[in-house]
N, C-alpha and C. Protein backbone atom coordinates (compact mmCIF):
# COMPACT_ATOMS: atom_id res chain seq x y z
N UNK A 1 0.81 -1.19 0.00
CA UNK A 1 0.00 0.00 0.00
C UNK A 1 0.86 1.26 0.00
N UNK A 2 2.00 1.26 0.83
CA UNK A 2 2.41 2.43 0.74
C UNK A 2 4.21 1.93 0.13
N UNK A 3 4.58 3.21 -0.16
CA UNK A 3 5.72 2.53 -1.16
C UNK A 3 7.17 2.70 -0.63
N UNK A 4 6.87 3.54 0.97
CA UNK A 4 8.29 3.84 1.39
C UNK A 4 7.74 3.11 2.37
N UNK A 5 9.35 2.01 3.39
CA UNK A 5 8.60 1.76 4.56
C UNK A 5 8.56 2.76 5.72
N UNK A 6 8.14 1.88 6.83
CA UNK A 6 8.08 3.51 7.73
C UNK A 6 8.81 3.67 8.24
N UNK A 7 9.08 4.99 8.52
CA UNK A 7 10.50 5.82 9.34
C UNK A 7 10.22 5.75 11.07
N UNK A 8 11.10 5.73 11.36
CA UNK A 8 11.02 5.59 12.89
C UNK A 8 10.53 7.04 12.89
N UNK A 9 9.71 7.59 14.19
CA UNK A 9 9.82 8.52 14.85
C UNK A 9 10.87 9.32 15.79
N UNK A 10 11.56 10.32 16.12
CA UNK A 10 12.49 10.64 16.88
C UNK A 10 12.14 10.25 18.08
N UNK A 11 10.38 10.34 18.57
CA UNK A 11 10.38 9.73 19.83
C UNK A 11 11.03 8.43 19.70
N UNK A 12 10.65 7.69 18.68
CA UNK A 12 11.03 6.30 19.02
C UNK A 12 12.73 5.99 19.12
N UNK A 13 13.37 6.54 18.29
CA UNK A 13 14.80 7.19 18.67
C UNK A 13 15.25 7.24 19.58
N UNK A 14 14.84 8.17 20.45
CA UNK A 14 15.17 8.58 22.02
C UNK A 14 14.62 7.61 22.63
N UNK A 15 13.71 7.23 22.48
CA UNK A 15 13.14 5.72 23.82
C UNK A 15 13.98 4.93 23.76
N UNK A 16 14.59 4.30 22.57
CA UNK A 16 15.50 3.28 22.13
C UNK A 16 16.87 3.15 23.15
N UNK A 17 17.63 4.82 22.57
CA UNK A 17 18.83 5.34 22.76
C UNK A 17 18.56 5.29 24.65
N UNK A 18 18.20 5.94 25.21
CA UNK A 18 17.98 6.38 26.16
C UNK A 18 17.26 5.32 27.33
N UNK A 19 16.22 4.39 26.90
CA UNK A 19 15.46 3.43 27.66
C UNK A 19 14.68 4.23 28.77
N UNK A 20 13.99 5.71 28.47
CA UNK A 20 13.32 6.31 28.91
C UNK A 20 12.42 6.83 28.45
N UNK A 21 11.20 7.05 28.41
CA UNK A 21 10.23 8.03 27.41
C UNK A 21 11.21 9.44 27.56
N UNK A 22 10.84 10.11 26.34
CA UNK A 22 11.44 11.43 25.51
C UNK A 22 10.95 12.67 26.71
N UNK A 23 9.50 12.27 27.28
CA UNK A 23 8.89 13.84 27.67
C UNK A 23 9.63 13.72 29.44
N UNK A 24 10.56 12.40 29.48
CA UNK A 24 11.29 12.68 30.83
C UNK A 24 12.51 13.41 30.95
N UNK A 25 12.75 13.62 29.57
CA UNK A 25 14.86 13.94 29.62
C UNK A 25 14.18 15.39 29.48
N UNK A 26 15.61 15.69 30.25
CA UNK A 26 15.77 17.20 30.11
C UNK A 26 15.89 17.77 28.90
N UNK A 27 15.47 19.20 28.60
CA UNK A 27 15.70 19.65 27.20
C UNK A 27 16.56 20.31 27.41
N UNK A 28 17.75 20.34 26.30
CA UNK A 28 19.03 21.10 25.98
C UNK A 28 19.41 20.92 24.93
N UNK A 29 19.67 22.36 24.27
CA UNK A 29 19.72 22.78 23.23
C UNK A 29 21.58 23.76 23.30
N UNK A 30 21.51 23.40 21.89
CA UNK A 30 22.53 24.22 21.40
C UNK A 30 22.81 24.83 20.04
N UNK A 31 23.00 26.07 19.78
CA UNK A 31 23.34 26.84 18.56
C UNK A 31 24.56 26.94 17.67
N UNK A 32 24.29 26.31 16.58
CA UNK A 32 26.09 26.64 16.07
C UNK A 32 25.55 27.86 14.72
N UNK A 33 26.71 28.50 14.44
CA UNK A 33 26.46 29.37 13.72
C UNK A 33 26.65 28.23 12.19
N UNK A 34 26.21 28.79 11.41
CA UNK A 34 26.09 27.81 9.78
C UNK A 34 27.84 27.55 9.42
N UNK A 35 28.73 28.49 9.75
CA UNK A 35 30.16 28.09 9.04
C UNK A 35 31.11 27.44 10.14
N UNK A 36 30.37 27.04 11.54
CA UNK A 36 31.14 26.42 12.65
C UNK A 36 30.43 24.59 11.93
N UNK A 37 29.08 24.86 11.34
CA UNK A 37 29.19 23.30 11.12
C UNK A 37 29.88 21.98 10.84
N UNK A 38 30.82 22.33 9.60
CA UNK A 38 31.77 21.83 9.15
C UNK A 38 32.51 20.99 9.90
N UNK A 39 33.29 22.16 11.40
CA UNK A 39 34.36 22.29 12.14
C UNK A 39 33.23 21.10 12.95
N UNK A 40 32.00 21.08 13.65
CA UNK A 40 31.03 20.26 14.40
C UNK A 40 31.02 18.86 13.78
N UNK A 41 31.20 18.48 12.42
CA UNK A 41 30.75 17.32 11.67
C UNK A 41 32.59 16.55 12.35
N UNK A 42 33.60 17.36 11.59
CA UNK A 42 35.13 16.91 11.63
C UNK A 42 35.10 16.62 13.68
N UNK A 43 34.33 17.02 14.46
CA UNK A 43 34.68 16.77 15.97
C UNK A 43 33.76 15.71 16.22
N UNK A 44 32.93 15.48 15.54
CA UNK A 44 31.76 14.39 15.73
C UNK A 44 32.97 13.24 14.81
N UNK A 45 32.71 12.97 14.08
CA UNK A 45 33.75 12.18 13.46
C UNK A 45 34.99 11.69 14.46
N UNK A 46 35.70 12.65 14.91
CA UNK A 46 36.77 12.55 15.42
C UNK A 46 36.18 11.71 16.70
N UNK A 47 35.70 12.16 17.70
CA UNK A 47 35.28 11.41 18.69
C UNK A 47 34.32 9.54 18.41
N UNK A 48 33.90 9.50 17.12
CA UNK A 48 33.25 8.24 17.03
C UNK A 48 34.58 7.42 16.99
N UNK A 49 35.54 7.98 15.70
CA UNK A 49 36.83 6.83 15.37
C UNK A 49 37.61 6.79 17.08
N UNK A 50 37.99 7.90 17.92
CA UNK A 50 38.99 7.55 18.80
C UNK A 50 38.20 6.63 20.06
N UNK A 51 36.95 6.68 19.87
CA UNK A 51 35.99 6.17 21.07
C UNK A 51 35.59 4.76 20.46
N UNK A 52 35.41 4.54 19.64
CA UNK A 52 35.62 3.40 18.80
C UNK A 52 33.61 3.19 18.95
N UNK A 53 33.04 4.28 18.68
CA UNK A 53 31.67 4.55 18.77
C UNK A 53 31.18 4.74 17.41
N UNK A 54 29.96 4.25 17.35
CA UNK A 54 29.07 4.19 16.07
C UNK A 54 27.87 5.60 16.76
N UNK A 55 27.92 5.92 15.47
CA UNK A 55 27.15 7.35 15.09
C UNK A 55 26.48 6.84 13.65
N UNK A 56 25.35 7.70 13.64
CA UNK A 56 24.24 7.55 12.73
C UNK A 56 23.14 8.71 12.28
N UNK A 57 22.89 9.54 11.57
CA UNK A 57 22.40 10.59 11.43
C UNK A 57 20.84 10.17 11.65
N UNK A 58 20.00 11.05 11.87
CA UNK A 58 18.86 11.38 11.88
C UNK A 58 17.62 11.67 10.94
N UNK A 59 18.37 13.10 10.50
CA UNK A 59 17.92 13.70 9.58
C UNK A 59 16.97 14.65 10.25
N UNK A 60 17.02 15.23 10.97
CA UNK A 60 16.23 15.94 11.84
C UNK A 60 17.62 17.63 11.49
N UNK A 61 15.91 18.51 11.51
CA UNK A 61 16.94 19.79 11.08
C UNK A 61 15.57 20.68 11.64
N UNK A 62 16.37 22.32 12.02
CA UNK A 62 15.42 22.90 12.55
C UNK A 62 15.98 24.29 12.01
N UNK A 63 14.48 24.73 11.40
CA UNK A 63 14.54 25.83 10.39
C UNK A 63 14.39 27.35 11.60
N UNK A 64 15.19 28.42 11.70
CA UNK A 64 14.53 29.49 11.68
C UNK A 64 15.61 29.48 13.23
N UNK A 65 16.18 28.89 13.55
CA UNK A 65 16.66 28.49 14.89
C UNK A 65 18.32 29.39 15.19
């Protein structure tokens, strides 16, 4: 019936990651300016290879922020 399968929800994300419902964690937020991103992707990177940690994008983006 439908032709994509279905995408997880971010709640379902965070329940997963976390083993808590979403509306219990604290909210915290952070701002990068658009040309610090780059420099954010190369420190994310860096910390998965030396931690020997798996990372996985989202796809979650927030307009106007």
């Amino acid at each position: 019936m439908f032709p994509f399968p279905r995408r997880r929800k971010l709640a379902d994300e965070l329940r997963r990651f976390f083993g808590r419902e979403p509306h219990e964690l604290p909210i915290v937020s952070r701002a990068f300016l658009s040309v610090d991103l780059p420099n954010l992707q190369i420190a994310v990177d860096e910390y998965v290879r030396d931690h020997h940690a798996a990372a996985r994008a989202l796809d979650l983006s927030s307009i106007g922020a």
